[in-house]
C-alpha atoms as a PDB file:
ATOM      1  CA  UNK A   1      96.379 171.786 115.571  1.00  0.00           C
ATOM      2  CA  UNK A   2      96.922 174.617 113.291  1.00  0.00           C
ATOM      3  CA  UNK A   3      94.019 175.858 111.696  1.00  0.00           C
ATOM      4  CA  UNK A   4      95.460 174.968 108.240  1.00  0.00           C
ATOM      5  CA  UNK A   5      95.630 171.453 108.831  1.00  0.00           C
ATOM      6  CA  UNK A   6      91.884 171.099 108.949  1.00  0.00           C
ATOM      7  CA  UNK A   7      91.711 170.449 104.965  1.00  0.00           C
ATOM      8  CA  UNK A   8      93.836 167.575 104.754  1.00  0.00           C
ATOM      9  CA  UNK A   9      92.730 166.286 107.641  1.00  0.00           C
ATOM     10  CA  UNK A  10      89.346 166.577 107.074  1.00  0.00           C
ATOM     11  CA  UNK A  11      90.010 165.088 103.280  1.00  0.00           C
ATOM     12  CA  UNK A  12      91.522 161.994 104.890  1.00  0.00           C
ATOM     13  CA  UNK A  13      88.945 161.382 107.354  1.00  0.00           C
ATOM     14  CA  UNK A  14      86.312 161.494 103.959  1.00  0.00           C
ATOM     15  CA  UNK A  15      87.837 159.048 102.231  1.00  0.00           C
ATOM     16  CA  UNK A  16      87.981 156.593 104.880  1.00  0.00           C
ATOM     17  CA  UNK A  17      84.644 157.337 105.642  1.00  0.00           C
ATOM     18  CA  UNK A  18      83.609 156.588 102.215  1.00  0.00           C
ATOM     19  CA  UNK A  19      85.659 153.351 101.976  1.00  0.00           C
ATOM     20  CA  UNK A  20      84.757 151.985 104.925  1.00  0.00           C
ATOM     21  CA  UNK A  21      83.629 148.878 103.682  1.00  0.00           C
ATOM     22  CA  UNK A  22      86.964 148.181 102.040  1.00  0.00           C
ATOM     23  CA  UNK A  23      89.579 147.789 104.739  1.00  0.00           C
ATOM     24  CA  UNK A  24      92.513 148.831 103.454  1.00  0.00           C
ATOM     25  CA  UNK A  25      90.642 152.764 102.225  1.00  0.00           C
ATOM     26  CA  UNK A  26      89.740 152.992 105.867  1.00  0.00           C
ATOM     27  CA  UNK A  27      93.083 152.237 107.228  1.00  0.00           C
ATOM     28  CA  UNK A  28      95.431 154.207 104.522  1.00  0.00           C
ATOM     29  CA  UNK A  29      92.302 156.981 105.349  1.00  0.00           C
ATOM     30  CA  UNK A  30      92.750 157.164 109.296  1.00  0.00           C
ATOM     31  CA  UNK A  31      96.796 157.117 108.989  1.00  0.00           C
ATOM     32  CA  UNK A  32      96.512 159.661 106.733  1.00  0.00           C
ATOM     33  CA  UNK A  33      94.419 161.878 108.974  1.00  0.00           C
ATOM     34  CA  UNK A  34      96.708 160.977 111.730  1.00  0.00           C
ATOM     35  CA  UNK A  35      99.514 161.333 109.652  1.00  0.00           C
ATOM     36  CA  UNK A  36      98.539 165.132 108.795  1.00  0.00           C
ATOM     37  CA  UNK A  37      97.213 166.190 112.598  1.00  0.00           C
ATOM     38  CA  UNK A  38     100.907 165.135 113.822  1.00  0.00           C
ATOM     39  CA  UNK A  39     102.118 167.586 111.064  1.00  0.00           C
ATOM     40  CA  UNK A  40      99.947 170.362 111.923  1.00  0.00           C
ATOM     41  CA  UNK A  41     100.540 170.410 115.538  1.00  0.00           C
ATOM     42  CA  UNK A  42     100.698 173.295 117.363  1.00  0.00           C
ATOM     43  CA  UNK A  43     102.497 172.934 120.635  1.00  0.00           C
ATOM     44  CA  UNK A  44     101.926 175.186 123.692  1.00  0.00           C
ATOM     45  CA  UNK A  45     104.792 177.298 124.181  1.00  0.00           C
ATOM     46  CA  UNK A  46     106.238 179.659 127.313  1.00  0.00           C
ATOM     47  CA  UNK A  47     108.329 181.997 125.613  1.00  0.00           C
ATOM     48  CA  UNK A  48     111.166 183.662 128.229  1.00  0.00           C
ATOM     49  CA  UNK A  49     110.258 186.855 130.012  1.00  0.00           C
ATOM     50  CA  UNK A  50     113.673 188.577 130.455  1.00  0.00           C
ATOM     51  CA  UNK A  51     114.389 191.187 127.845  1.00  0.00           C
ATOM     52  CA  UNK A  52     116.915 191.196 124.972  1.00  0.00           C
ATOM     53  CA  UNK A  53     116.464 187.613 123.861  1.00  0.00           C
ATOM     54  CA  UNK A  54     116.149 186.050 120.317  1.00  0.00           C
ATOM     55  CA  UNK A  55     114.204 182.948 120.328  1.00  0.00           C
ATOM     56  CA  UNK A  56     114.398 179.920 118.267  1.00  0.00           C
ATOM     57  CA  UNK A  57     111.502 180.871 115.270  1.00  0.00           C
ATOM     58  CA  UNK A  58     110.828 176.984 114.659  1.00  0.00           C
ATOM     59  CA  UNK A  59     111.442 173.131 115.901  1.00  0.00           C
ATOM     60  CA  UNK A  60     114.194 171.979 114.011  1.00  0.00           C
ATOM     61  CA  UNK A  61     118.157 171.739 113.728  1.00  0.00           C
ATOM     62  CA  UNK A  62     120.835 174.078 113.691  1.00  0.00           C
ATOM     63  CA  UNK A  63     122.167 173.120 110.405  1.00  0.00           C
ATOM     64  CA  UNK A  64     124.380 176.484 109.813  1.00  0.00           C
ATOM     65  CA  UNK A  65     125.648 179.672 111.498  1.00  0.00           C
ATOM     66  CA  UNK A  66     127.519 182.212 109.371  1.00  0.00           C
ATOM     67  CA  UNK A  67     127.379 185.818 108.332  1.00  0.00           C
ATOM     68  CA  UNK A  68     125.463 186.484 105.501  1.00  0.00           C
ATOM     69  CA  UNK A  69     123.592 189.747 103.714  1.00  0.00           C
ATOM     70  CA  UNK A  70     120.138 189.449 104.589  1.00  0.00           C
ATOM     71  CA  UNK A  71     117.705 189.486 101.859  1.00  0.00           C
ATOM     72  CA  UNK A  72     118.107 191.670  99.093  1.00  0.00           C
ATOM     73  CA  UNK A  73     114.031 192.188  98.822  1.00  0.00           C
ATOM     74  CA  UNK A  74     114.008 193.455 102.164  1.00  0.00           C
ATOM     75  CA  UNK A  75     115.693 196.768 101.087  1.00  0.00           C
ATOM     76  CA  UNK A  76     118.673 196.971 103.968  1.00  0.00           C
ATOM     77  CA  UNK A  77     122.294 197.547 103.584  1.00  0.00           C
ATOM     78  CA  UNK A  78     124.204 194.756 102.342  1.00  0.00           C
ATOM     79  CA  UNK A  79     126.332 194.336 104.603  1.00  0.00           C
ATOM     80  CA  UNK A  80     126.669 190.312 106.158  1.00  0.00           C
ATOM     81  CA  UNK A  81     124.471 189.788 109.536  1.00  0.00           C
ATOM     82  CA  UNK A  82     125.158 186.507 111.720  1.00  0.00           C
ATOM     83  CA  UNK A  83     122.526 184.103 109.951  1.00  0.00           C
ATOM     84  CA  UNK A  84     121.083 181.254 112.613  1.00  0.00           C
ATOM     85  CA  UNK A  85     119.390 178.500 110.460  1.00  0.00           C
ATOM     86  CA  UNK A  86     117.091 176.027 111.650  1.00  0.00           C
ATOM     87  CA  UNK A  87     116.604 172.666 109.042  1.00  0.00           C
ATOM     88  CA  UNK A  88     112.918 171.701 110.022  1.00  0.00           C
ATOM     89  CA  UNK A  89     112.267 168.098 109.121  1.00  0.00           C
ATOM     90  CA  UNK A  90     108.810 166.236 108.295  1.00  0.00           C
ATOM     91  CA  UNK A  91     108.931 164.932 112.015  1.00  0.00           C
ATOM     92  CA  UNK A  92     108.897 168.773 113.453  1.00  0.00           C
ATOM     93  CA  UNK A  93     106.001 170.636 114.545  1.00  0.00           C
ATOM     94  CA  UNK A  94     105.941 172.969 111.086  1.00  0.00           C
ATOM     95  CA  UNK A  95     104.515 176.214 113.079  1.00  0.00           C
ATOM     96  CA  UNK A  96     106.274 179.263 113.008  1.00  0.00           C
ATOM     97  CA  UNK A  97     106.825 181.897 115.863  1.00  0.00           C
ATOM     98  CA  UNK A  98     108.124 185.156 116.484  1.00  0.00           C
ATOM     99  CA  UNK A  99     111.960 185.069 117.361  1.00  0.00           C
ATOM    100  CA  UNK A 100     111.633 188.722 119.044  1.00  0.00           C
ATOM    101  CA  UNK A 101     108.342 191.264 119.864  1.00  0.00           C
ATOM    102  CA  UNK A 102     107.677 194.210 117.978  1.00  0.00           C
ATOM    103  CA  UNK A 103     106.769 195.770 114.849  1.00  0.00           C
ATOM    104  CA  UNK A 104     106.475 193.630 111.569  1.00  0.00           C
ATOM    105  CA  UNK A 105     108.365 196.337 109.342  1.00  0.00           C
ATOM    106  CA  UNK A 106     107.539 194.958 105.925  1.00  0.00           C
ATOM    107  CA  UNK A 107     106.347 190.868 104.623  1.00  0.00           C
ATOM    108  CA  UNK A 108     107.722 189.937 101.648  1.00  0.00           C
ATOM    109  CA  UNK A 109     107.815 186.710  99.519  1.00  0.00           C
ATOM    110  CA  UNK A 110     110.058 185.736  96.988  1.00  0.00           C
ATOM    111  CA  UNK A 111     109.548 183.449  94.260  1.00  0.00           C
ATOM    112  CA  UNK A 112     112.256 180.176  94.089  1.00  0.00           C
ATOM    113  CA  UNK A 113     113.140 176.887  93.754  1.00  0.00           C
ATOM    114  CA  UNK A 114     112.210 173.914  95.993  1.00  0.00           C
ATOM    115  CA  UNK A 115     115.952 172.400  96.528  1.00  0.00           C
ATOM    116  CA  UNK A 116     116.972 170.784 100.156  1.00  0.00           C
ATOM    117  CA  UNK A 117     116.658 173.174 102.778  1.00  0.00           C
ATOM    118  CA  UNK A 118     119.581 172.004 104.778  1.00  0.00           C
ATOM    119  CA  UNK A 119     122.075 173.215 102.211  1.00  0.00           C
ATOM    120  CA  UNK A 120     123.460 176.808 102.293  1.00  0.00           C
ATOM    121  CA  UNK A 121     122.267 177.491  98.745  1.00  0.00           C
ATOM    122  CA  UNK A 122     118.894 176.838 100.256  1.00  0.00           C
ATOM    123  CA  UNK A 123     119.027 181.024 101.532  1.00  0.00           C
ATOM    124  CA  UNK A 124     119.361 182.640  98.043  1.00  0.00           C
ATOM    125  CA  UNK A 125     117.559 179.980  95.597  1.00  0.00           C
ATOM    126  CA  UNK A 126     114.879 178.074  97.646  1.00  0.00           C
ATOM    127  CA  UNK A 127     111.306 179.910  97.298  1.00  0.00           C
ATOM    128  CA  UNK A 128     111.009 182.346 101.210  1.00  0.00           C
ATOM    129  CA  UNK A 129     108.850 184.983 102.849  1.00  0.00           C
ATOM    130  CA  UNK A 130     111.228 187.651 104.609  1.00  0.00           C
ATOM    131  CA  UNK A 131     110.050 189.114 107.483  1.00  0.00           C
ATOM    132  CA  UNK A 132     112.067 192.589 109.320  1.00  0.00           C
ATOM    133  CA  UNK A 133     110.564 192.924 112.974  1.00  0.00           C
ATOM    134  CA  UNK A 134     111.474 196.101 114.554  1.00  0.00           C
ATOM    135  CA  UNK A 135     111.496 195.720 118.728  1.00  0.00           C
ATOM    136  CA  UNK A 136     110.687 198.493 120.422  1.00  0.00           C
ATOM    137  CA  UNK A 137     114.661 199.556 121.058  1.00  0.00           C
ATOM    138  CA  UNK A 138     114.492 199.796 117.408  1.00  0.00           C
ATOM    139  CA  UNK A 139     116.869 196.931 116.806  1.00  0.00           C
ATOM    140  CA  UNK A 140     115.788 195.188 113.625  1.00  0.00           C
ATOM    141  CA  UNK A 141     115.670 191.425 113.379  1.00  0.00           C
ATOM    142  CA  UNK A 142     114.658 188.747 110.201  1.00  0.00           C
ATOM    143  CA  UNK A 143     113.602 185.797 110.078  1.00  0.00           C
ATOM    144  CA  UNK A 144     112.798 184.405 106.641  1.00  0.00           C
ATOM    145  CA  UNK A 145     110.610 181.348 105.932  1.00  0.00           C
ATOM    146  CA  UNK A 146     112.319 178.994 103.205  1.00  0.00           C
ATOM    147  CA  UNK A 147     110.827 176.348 101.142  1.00  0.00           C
ATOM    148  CA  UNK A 148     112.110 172.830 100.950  1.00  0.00           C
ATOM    149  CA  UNK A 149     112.282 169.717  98.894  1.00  0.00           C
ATOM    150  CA  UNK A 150     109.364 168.768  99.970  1.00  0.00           C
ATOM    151  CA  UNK A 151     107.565 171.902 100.899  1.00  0.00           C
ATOM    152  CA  UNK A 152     105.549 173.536  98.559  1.00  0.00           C
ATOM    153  CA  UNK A 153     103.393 176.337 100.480  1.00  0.00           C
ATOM    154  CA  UNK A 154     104.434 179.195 102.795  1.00  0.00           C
ATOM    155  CA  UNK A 155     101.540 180.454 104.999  1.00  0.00           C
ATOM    156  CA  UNK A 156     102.645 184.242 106.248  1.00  0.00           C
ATOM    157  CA  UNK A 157      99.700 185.688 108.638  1.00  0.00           C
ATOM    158  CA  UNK A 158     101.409 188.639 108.738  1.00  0.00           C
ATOM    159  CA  UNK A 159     101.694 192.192 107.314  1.00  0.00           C
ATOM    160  CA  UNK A 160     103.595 195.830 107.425  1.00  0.00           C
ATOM    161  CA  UNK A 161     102.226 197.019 110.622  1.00  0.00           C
ATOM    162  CA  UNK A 162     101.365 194.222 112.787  1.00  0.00           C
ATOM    163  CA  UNK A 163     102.224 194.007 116.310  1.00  0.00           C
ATOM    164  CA  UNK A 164     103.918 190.674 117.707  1.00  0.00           C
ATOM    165  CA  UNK A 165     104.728 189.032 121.306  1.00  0.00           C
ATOM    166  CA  UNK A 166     108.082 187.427 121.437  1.00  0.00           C
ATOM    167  CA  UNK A 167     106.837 183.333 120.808  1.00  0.00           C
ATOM    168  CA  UNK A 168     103.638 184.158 118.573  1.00  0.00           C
ATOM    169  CA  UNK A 169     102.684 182.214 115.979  1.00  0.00           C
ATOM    170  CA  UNK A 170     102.601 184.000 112.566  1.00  0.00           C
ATOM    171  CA  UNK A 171     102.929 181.428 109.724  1.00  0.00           C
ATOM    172  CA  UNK A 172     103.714 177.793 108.626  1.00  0.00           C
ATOM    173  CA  UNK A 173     105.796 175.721 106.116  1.00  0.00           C
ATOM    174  CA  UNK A 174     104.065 172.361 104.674  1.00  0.00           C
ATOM    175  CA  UNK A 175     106.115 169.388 104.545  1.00  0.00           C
ATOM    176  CA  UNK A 176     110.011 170.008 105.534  1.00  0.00           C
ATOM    177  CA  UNK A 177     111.770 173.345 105.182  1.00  0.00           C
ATOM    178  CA  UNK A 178     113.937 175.765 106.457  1.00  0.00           C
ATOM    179  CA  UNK A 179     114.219 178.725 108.909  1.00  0.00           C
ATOM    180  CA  UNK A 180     116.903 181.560 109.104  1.00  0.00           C
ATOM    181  CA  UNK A 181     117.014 184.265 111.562  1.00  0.00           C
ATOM    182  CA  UNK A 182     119.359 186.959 111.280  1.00  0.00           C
ATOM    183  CA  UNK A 183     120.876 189.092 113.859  1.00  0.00           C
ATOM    184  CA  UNK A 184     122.020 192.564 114.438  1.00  0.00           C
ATOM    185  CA  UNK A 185     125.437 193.225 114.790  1.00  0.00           C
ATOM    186  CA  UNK A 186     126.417 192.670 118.250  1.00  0.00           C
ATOM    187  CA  UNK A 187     124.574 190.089 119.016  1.00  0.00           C
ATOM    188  CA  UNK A 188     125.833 186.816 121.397  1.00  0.00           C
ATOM    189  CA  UNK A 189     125.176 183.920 120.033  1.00  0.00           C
ATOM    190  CA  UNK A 190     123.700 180.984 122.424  1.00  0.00           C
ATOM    191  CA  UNK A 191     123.622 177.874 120.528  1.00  0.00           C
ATOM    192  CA  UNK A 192     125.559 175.719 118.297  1.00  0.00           C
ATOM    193  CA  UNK A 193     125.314 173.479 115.400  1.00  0.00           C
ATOM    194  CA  UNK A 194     123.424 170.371 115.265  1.00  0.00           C
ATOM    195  CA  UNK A 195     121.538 171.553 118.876  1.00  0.00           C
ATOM    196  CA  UNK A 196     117.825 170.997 118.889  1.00  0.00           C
ATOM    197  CA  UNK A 197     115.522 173.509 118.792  1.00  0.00           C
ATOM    198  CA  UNK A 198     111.915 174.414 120.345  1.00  0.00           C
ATOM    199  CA  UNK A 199     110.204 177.207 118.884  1.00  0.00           C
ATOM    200  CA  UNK A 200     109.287 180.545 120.779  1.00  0.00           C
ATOM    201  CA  UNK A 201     111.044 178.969 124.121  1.00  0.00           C
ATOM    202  CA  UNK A 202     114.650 177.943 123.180  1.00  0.00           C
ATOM    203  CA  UNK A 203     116.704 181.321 123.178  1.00  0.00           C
ATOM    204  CA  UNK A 204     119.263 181.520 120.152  1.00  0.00           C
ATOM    205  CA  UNK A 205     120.773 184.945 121.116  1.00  0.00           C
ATOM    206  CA  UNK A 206     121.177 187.612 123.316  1.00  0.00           C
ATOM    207  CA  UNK A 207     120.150 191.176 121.595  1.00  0.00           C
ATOM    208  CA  UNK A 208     123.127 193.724 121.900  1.00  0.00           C
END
């Protein structure tokens, strides 16, 4: 389990402890703990070895492929990248993992609204954390963290600076959300809409 999961399961597991004698506290207390250590999971992953791949960044759906600018926070040219997004539902593991190694360039968050995820407006309104890894061929790749109906806290663990292995965990998204990688021009894209994905091992793209 992810390591901020412990609160709320810890908070369930209190109140059925302290309403043990009436039934129904102890049961709506236990499902709830059980409810919230399914959430928090955190799945052993084997990321691919062979070089030049873009992995999936979280469990989920493809829900929409098209170009798009990336971020405007981020700084970079706007000029429209192929955009991979990934609809994360409350059933998915809600861990986060590199898509690519390298260097975390800059970590930004950004403010928004909390409107369904799986809608393309979701990208410029919905409240995100952009993240610009830089691999070491110096080909740049995002993936931004985006806020959902439901979801109402983005954990980042990472900075400017950091150093990442292709799979790693670096952040979270509670309760339903949204994940969008984008890709350097050039890249081949390997999977469609509506395919399922597994984070850090399925491989979304090929690096040019």
């Amino acid at each position: 389990m992810h390591p901020a999961g412990l609160p709320f399961v810890g908070a369930s597991l209190a109140v059925a402890a302290l309403g043990r004698r009436r039934r129904w506290v102890w049961t709506t207390g236990l499902a709830a703990a059980a409810a919230n250590a399914a959430f928090f999971r955190h799945p052993s992953r084997v990321p691919p070895t062979r070089p030049g791949v873009v992995v999936a960044p979280a469990d989920g759906t493809v829900c929409l492929i098209e170009n798009a600018s990336p971020p405007p926070e981020l700084g970079l040219p706007d000029e429209p990248r192929l955009r991979v997004s990934i609809f994360l539902s409350v059933l998915d593991a809600h861990v986060q993992r590199a898509p690519v190694g390298g260097e975390v360039v800059s970590a930004i968050h950004r403010p928004g609204l909390f409107g369904t995820a799986d809608l393309p407006a979701a990208s410029a309104d919905n409240e995100r954390n952009s993240v610009l890894i830089r691999t070491p061929d110096g080909v740049d790749v995002i993936v931004v963290q985006i806020a959902g109906l439901v979801a109402r806290r983005i954990v980042c663990d990472v900075k400017a600076g950091d150093k990442l292995d292709i799979g790693t965990t670096y952040g979270l998204i509670r309760y339903g959300s949204r994940l969008d990688t984008y890709l350097p021009e050039g890249s081949t894209l390997l999977v469609s809409m509506g395919q399922r994905t597994l984070a850090g091992e399925t491989v979304i793209a090929e690096l040019p």
